[in-house]
Protein backbone atom coordinates (compact mmCIF):
# COMPACT_ATOMS: atom_id res chain seq x y z
CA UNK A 1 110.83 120.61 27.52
CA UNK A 2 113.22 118.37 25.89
CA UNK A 3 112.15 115.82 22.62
CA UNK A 4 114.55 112.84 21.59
CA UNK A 5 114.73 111.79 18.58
CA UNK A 6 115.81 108.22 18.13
CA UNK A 7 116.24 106.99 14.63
CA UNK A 8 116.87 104.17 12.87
CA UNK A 9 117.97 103.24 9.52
CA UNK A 10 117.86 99.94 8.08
CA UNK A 11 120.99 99.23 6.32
CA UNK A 12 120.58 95.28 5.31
CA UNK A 13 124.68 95.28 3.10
CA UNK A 14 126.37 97.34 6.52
CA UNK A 15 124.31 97.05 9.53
CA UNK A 16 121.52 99.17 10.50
CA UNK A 17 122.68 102.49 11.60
CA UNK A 18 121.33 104.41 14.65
CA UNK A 19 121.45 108.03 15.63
CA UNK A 20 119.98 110.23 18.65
CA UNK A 21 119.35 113.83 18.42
CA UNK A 22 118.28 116.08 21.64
CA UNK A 23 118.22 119.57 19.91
CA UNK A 24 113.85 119.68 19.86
CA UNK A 25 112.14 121.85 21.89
CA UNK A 26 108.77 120.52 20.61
CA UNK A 27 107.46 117.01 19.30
CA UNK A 28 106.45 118.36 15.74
CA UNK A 29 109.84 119.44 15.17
CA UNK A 30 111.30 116.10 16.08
CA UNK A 31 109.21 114.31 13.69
CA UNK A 32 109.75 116.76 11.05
CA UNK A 33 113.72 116.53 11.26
CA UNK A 34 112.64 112.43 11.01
CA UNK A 35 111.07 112.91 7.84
CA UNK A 36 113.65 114.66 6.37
CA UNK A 37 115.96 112.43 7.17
CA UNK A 38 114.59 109.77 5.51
CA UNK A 39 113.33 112.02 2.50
CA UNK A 40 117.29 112.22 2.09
CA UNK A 41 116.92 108.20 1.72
CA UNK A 42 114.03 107.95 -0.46
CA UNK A 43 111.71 110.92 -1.83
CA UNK A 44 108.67 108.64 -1.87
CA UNK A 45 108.94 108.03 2.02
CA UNK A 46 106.04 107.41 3.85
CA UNK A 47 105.60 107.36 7.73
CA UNK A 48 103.11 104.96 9.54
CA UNK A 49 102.93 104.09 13.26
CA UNK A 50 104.09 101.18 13.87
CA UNK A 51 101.94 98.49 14.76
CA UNK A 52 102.57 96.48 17.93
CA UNK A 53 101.63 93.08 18.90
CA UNK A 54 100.50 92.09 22.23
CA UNK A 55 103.08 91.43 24.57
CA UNK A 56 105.60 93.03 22.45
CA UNK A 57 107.83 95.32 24.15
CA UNK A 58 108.70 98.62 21.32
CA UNK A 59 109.12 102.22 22.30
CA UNK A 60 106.01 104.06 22.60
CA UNK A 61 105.21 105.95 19.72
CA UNK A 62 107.27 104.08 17.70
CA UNK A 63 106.66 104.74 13.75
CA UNK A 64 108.22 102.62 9.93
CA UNK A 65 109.45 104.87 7.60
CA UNK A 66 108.58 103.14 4.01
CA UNK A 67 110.19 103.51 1.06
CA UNK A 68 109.06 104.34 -2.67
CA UNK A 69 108.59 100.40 -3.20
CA UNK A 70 106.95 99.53 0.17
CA UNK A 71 109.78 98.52 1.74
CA UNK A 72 110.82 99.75 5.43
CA UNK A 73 113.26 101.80 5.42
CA UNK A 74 113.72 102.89 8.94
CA UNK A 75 112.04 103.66 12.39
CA UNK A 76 111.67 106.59 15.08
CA UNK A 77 110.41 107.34 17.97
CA UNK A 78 110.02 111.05 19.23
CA UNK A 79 109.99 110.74 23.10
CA UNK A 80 109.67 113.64 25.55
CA UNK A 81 111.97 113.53 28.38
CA UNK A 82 110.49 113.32 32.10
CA UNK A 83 113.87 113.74 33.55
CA UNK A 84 115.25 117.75 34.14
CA UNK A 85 118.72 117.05 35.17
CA UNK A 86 121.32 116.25 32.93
C-alpha cells in the first residue's frame, strides 16, 4: 500500500506553495510527516478536518493546519492510492 501526501502551505507575500510526497507505507505516518511539517512553520500548530460545504468539491479527508494565532496555515490530505502500476 501506497499513502500520498499532498500538502499545502499558505504563503499570502509569495504564493502558496505545494508539495507531494509518496514515501508512506501507512496513513499515520503520512499525517505525522504533515504535522511536522507545519510544526517547522509554527510550534503552536493545530490540525482540524476541514469542514466542507454541500456541493463543494475538496479532497476527501482534507484537513487546516492552524497556526499559534488561529490563523490557517496550510492544508493536507493523506490519500491511499487504488492504483498498483506506476
Amino acid at each position: 500500500m501506497k499513502v500520498l501526501l499532498i500538502i499545502v502551505v499558505f504563503n499570502f507575500e509569495t504564493g502558496s506553495e505545494l508539495h507531494t510526497n509518496l514515501d508512506f507505507a501507512a496513513e499515520a505516518d503520512c499525517h505525522a510527516s504533515a504535522f511536522a511539517s507545519f510544526q517547522e512553520i509554527d510550534d503552536a500548530v493545530e490540525i482540524r478536518a476541514m469542514a466542507i460545504a454541500e456541493g463543494q468539491e475538496m479532497l476527501e479527508g482534507t484537513m487546516i493546519a492552524y497556526g499559534g494565532q488561529d490563523g490557517e496555515i496550510g492544508m493536507y490530505a493523506c490519500n491511499t492510492l487504488r492504483s498498483t502500476s506506476g
